[in-house]
Protein backbone atom coordinates (compact mmCIF):
# COMPACT_ATOMS: atom_id res chain seq x y z
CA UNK A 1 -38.15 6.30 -41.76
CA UNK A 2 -39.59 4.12 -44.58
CA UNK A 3 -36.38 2.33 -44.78
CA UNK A 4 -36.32 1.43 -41.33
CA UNK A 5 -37.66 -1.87 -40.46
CA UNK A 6 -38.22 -2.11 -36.32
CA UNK A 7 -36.49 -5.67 -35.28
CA UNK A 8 -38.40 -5.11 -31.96
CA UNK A 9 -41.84 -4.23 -33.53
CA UNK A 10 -41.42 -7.49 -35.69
CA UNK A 11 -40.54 -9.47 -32.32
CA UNK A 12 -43.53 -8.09 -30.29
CA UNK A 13 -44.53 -11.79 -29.99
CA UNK A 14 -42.17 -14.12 -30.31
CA UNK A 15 -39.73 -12.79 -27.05
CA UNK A 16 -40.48 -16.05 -25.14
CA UNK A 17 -40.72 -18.54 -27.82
CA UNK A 18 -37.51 -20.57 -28.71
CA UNK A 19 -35.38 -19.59 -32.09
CA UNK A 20 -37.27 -23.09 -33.88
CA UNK A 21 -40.59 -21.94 -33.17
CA UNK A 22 -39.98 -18.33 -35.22
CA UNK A 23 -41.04 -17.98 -38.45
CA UNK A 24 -38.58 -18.66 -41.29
CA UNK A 25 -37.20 -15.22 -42.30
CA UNK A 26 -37.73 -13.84 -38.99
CA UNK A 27 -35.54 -16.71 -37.57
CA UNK A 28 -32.94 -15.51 -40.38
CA UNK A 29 -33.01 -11.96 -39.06
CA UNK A 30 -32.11 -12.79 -35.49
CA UNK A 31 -29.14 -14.90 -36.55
CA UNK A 32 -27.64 -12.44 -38.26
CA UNK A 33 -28.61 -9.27 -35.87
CA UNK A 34 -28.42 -11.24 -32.35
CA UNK A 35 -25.29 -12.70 -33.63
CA UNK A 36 -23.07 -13.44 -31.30
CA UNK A 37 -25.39 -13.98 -28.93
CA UNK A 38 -27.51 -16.65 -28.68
CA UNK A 39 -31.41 -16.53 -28.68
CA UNK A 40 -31.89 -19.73 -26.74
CA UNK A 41 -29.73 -18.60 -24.13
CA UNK A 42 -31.17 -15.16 -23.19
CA UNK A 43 -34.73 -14.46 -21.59
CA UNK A 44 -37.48 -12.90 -22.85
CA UNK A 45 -36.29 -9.68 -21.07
CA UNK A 46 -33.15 -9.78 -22.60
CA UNK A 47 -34.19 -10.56 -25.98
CA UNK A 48 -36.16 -7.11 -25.91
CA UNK A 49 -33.20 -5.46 -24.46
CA UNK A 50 -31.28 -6.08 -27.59
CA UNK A 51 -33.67 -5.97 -30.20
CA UNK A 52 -34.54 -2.09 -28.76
CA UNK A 53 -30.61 -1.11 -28.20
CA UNK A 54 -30.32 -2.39 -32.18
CA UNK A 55 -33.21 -0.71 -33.22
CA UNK A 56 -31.66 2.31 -31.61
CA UNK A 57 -27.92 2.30 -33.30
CA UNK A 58 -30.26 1.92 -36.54
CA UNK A 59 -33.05 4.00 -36.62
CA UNK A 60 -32.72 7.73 -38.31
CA UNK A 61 -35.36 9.17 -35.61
CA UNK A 62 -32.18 8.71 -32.65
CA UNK A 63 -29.59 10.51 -34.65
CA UNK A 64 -29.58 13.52 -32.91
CA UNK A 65 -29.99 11.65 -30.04
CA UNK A 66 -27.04 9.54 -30.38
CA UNK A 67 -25.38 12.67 -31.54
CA UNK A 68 -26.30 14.36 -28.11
CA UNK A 69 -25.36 11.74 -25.82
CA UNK A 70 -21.74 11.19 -27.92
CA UNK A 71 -21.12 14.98 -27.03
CA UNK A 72 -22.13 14.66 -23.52
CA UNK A 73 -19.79 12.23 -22.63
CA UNK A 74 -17.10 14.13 -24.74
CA UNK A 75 -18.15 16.24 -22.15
CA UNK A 76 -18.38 14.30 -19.04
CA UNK A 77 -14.87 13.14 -20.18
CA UNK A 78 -13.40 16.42 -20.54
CA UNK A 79 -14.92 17.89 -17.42
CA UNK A 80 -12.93 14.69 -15.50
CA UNK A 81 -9.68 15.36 -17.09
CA UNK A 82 -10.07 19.50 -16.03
CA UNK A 83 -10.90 18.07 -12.36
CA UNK A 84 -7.62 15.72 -12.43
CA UNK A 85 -5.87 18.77 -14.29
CA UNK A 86 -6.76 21.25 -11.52
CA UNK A 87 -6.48 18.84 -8.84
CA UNK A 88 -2.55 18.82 -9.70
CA UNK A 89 -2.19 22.53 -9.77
CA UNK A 90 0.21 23.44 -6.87
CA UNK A 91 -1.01 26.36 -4.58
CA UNK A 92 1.90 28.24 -2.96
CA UNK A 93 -0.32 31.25 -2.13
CA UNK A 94 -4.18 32.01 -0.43
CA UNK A 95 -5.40 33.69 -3.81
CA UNK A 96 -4.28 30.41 -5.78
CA UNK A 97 -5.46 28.18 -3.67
CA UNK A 98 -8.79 29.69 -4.02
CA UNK A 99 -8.61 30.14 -7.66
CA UNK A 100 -8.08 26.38 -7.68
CA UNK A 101 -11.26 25.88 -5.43
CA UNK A 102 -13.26 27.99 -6.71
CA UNK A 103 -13.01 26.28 -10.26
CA UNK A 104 -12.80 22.49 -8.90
CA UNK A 105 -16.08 23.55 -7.03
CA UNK A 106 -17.56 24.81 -10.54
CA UNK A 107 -16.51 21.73 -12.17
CA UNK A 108 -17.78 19.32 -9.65
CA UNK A 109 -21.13 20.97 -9.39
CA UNK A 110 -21.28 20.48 -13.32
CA UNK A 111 -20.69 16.95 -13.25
CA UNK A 112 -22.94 16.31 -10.76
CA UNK A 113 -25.54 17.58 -12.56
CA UNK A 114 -24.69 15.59 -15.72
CA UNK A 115 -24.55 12.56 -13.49
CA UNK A 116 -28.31 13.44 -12.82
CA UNK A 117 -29.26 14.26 -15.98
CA UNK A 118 -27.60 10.90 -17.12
CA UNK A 119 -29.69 8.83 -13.99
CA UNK A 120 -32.93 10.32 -15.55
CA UNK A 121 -31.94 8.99 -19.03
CA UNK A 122 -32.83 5.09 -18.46
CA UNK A 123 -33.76 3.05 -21.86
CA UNK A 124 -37.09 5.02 -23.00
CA UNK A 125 -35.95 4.57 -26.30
CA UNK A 126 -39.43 3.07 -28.22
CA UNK A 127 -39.31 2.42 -31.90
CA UNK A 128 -42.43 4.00 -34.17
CA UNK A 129 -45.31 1.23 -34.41
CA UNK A 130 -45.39 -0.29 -38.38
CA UNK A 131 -48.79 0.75 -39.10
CA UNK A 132 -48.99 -2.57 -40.69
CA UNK A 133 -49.83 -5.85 -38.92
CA UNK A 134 -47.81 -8.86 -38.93
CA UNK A 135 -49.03 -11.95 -40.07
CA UNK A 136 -48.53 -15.30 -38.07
CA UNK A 137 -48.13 -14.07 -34.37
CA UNK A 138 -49.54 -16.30 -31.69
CA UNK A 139 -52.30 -15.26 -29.80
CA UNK A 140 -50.83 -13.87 -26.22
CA UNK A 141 -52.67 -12.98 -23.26
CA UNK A 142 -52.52 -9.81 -21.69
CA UNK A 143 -51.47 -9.94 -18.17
CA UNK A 144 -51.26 -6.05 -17.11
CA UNK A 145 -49.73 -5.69 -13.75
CA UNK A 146 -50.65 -1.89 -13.64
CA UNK A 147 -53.30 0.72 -14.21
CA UNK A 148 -52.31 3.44 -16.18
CA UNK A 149 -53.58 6.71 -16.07
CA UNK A 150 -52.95 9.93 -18.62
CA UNK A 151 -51.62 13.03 -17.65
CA UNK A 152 -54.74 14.74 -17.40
CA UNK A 153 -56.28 12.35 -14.86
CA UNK A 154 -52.79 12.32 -13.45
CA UNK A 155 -52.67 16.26 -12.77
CA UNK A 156 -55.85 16.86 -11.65
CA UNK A 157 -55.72 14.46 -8.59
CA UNK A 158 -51.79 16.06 -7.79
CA UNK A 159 -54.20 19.47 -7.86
CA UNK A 160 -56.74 18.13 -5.75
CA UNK A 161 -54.86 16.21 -3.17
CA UNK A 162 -51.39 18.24 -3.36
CA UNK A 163 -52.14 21.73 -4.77
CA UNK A 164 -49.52 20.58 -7.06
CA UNK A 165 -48.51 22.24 -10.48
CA UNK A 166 -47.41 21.07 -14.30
CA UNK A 167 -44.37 22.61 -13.52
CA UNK A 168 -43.82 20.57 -10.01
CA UNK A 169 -44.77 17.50 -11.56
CA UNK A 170 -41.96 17.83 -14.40
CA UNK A 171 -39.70 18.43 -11.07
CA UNK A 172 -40.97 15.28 -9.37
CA UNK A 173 -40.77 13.09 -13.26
CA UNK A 174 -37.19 14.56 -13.31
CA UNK A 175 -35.84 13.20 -9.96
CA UNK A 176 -37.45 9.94 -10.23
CA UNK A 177 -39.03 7.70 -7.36
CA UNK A 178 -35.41 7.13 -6.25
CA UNK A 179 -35.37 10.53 -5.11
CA UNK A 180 -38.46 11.42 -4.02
CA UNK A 181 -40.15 11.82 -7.59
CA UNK A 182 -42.32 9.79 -9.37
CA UNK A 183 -42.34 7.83 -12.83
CA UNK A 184 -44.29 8.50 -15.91
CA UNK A 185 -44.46 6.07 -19.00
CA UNK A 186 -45.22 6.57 -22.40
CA UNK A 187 -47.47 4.29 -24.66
CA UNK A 188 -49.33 2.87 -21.34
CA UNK A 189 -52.00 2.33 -24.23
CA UNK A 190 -50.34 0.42 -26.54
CA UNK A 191 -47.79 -1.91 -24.44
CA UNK A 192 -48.32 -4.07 -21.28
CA UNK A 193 -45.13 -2.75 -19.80
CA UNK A 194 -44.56 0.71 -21.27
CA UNK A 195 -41.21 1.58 -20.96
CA UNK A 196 -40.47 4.76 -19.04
CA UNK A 197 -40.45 8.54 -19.90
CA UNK A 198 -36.83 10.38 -19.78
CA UNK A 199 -36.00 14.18 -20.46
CA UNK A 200 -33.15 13.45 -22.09
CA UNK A 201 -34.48 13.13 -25.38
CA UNK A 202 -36.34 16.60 -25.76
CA UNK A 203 -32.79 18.52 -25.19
CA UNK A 204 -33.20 21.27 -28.15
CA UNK A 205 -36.60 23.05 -26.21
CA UNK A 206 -36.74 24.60 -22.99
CA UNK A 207 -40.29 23.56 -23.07
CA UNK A 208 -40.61 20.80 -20.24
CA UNK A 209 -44.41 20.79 -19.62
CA UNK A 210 -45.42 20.22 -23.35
CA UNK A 211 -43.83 16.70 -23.42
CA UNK A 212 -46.16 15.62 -20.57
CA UNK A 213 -49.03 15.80 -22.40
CA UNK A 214 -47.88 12.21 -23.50
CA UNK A 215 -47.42 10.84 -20.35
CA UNK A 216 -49.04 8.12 -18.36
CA UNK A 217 -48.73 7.19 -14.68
CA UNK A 218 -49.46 4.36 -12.72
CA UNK A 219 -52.88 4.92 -11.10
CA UNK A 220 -51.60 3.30 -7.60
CA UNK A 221 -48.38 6.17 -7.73
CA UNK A 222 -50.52 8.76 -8.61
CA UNK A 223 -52.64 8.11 -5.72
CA UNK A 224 -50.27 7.07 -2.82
CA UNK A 225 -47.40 9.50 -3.63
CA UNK A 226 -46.30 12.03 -1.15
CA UNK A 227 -43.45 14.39 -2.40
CA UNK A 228 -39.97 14.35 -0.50
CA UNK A 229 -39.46 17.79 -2.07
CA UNK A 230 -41.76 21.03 -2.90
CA UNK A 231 -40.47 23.58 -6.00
CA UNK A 232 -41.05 26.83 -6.83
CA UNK A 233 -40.63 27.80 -10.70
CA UNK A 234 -38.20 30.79 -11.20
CA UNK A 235 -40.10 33.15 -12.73
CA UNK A 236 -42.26 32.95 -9.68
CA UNK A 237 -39.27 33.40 -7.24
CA UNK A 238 -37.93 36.23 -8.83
CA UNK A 239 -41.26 37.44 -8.47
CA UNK A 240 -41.24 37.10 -4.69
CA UNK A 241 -38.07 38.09 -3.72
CA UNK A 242 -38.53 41.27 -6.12
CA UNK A 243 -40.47 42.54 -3.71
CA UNK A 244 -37.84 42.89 -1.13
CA UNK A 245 -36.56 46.69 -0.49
CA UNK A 246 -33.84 46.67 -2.46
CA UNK A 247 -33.24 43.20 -3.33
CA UNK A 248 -32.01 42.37 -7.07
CA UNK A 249 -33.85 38.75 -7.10
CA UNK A 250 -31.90 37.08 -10.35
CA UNK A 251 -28.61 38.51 -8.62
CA UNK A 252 -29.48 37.01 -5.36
CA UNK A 253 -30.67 33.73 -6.20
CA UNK A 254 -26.94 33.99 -8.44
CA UNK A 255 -25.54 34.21 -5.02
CA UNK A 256 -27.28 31.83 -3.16
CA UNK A 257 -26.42 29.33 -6.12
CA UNK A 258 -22.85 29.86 -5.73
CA UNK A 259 -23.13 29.56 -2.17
CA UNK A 260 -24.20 26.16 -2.59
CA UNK A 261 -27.52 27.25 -0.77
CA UNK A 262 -30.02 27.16 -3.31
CA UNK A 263 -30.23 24.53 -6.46
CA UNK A 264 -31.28 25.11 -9.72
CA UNK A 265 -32.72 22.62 -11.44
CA UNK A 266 -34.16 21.92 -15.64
CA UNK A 267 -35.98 18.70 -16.48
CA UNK A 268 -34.64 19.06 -19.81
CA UNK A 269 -30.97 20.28 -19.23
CA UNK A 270 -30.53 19.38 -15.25
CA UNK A 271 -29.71 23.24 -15.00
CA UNK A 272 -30.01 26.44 -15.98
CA UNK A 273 -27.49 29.42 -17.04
CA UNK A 274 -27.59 30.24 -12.47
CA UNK A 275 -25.05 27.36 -12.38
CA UNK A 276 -23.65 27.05 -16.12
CA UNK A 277 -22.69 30.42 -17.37
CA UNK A 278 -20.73 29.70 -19.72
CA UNK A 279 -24.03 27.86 -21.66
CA UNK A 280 -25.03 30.57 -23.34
CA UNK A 281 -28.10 28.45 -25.31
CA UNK A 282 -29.26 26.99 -21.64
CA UNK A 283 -32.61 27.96 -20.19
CA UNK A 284 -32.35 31.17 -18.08
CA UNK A 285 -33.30 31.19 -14.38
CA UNK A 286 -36.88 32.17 -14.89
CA UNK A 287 -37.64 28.64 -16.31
CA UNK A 288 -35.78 26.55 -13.48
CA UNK A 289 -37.34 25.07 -10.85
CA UNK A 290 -35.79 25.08 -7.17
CA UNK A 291 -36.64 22.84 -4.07
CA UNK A 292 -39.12 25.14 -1.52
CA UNK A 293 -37.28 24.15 1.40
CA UNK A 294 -33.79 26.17 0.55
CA UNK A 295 -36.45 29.20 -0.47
CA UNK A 296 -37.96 28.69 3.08
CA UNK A 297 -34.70 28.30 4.93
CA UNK A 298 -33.17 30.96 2.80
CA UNK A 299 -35.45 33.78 3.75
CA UNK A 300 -35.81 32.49 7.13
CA UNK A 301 -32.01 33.22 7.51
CA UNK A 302 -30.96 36.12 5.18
CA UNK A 303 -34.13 38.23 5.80
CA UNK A 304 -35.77 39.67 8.75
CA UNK A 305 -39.01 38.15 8.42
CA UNK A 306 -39.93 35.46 5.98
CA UNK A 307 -42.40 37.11 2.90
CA UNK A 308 -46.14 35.89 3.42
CA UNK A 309 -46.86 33.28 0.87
CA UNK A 310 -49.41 30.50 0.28
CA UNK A 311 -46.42 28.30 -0.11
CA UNK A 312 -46.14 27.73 3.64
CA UNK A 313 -49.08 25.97 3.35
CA UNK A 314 -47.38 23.74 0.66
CA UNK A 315 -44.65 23.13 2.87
CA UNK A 316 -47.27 21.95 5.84
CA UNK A 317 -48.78 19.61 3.18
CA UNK A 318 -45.26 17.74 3.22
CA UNK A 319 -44.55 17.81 6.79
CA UNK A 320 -46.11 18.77 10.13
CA UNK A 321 -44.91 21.95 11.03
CA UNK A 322 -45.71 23.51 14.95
CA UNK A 323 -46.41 20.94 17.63
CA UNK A 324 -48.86 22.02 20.26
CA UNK A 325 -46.99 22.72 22.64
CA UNK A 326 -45.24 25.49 20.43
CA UNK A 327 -48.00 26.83 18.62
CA UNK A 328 -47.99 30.27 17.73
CA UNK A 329 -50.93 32.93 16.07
CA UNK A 330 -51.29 30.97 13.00
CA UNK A 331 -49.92 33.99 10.00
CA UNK A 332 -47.94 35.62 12.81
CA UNK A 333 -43.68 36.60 11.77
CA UNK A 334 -42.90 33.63 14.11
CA UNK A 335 -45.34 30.80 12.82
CA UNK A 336 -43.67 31.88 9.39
CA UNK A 337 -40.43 31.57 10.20
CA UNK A 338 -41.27 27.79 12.51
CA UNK A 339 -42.73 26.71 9.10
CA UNK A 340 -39.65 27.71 7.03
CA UNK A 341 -37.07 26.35 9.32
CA UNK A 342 -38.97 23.03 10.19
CA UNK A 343 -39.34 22.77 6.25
CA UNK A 344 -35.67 23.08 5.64
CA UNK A 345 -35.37 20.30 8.02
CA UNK A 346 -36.99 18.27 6.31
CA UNK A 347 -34.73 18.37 4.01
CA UNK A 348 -31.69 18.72 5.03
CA UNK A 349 -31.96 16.02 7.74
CA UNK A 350 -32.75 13.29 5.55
CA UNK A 351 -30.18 10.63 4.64
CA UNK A 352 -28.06 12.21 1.99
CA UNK A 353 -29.14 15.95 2.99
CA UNK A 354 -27.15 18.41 3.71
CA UNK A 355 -26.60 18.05 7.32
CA UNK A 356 -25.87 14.84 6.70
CA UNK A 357 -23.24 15.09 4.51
CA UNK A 358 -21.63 17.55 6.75
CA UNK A 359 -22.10 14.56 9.24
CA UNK A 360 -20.08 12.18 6.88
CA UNK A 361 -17.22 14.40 5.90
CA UNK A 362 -16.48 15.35 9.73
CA UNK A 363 -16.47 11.75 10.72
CA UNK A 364 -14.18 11.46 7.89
CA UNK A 365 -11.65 13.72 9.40
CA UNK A 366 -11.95 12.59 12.62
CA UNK A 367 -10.47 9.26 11.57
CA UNK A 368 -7.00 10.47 10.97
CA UNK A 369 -7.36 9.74 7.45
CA UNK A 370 -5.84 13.06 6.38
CA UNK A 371 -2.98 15.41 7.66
CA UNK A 372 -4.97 18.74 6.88
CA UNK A 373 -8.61 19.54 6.80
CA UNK A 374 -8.19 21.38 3.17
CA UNK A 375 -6.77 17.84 1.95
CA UNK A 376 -9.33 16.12 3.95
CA UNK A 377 -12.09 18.17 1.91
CA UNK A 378 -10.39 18.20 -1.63
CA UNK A 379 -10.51 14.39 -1.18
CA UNK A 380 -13.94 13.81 -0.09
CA UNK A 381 -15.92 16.05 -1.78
CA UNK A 382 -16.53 14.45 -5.22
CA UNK A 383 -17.47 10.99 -3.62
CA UNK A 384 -19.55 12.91 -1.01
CA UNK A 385 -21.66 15.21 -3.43
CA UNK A 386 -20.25 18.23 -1.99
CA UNK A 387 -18.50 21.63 -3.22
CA UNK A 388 -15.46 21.85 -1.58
CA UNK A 389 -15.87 25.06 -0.13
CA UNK A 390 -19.03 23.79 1.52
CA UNK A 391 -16.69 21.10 2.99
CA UNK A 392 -14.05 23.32 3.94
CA UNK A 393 -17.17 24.89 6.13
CA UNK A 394 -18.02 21.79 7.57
CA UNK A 395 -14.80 21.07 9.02
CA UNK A 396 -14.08 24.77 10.41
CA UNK A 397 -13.94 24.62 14.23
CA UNK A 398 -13.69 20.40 13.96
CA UNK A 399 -11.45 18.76 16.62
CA UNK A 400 -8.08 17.43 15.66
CA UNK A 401 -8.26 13.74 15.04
CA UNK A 402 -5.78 13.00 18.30
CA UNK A 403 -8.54 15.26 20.68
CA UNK A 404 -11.77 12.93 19.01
């Protein structure tokens, strides 16, 4: 770390002045580093941009970073040439053709997770400060266009205004504001615009709350954010459903998994061993986290009556539950099972929910596009974000394209 000499540290100041107006050797060192691209011709944003992806190829703190992300798209690549491998496979019998679905749904599920794990990855990288100050920088003006807040601040308002957990809020970092999450930054103290916090670099520890303890939020998210998604961690769900007459919980929730009914989801590693097996060093199913709604809908469906919980109550925190014109005794079997069903709704009626999806792939179908409804959902399914035997469900009982 001595050795290494941050390009974007020794920038901090100069982003929006011209190449003539750096100092002498400093001017030297962007020739030669920008080169071939020209400092007068990029903005200030994009000047940072490069100066952090160079201080990232060169810095020995990101070697087993770049190390990770040069094996996951190994990977990624050799997931997509199993999927085009398998996709070829001919099927003259039932038990081959389901062989060949079973493991194209297996291998689709896996990329999409990496794809998620990959959209949660976005640029964090941030160079160590030179404890050092540089001589010669202009003067520049703050101009913060955010509050920041620290964790602690952070999770005690989630407490007080959500009943929300460390282990929710890791959920809610991990999925992002683009779906339903929120964002945390890191060195809100230090920089103007601190870049933003990312899972991806903590893969090596199953630990996902400890690396909060860094993070900052804006105060104005913090305040006005309303979850699209509860989750439930899995120790605590094994837990509930243990106490079932003869359920086996961990063998259950395997089932529902594979069903494509219940997702399990890791900050850290997107999954856990419910949906990768064959990761022997992933976190187990006691440490993943999984959306409240499929719980809700799950025992609202598979049992007789769903298990009194307080998490109901979470679930009427996102969305209203019983109108008043079909209000039941409050605690009563049947206000239970309105509050898991109209949770699940929630969910899956959303754009890009389940039911919509089904929605999408039957309109599909009923364009003519394809001569068989097993093509029709071997096709779609990738682009879609489906498995394809939840596809092959969807179509079941669908009109023939000439009768739409």
């Amino acid at each position: 770390m001595a050795d290494f000499d941050s390009l974007t540290w020794a920038l901090e100041a100069w982003f929006a002045c011209p190449l003539c107006d750096l100092p002498e050797a400093l001017r030297q060192r962007v020739q030669q580093e920008f080169f071939p691209m020209p400092w007068d011709q990029l903005s200030a944003d994009q000047r940072r941009s490069v100066a952090l992806q160079l201080d990232y190829q060169h810095d020995p703190a990101t070697e087993q970073d770049q190390k990770f992300w040069w094996d996951f798209f190994e990977r990624v690549g050799g997931l997509k040439k199993q999927v085009a491998e398998w996709e070829a496979v001919a099927t003259p019998t039932a038990a081959e053709l389901a062989k060949k679905e079973g493991r194209l749904a297996e291998l689709n599920q896996e990329l999409t997770r990496m794809e998620a794990q990959q959209r949660a990855a976005r640029g964090d990288y941030v160079p160590e400060r030179p404890h050092s100050k540089r001589q010669d920088k202009p003067h520049v003006d703050p101009n913060p266009t955010a509050r920041y807040i620290p964790y602690p601040k952070a999770m005690q308002q989630l407490v007080q205004r959500l009943g929300a957990s460390p282990e929710e809020l890791a959920a809610w970092i991990f999925m992002g504001p683009e779906h339903g999450g929120i964002a945390a930054y890191v060195s809100a103290n230090e920089l103007d615009s601190p870049p933003r916090f990312a899972y991806a670099y903590f893969v090596g520890t199953s630990d996902y709350i400890a690396p909060l303890m860094g993070c900052w939020f804006k105060a104005d998210d913090v305040e006005q954010f309303v979850p699209a998604d509860r989750y439930i961690v899995g120790a605590a769900l094994i837990e509930r459903w243990n106490k079932r007459p003869g359920l086996r919980a961990e063998a259950f929730i395997h089932a529902k998994i594979a069903e494509s009914r219940l997702m399990d989801i890791h900050p850290i590693y997107g999954g856990t061993r419910g949906t990768f097996s064959e990761q022997s060093d992933w976190p187990g199913l006691d440490s993943g986290l999984f959306p409240l709604a499929h719980v809700l809908q799950i025992e609202a469906e598979d049992f007789d009556t769903a298990i009194e919980t307080d998490s109901f109550a979470k679930a009427a925190e996102v969305a209203p539950i019983v109108t008043q014109e079909e209000a039941v005794e409050v605690g009563s079997p049947e206000w239970r099972k309105q509050n898991a069903k109209a949770a699940a709704d929630v969910l899956h009626d959303r754009p890009g929910g389940s039911r919509d999806k089904q929605r999408q792939i039957r309109e599909i179908w009923a364009t003519g596009k394809y001569s068989s409804r097993d093509l029709c959902a071997e096709q779609e399914c990738a682009e879609l974000n489906m498995s394809i035997s939840v596809a092959r469900r969807a179509l079941r009982n669908t009109p023939d394209p000439s009768r739409c």
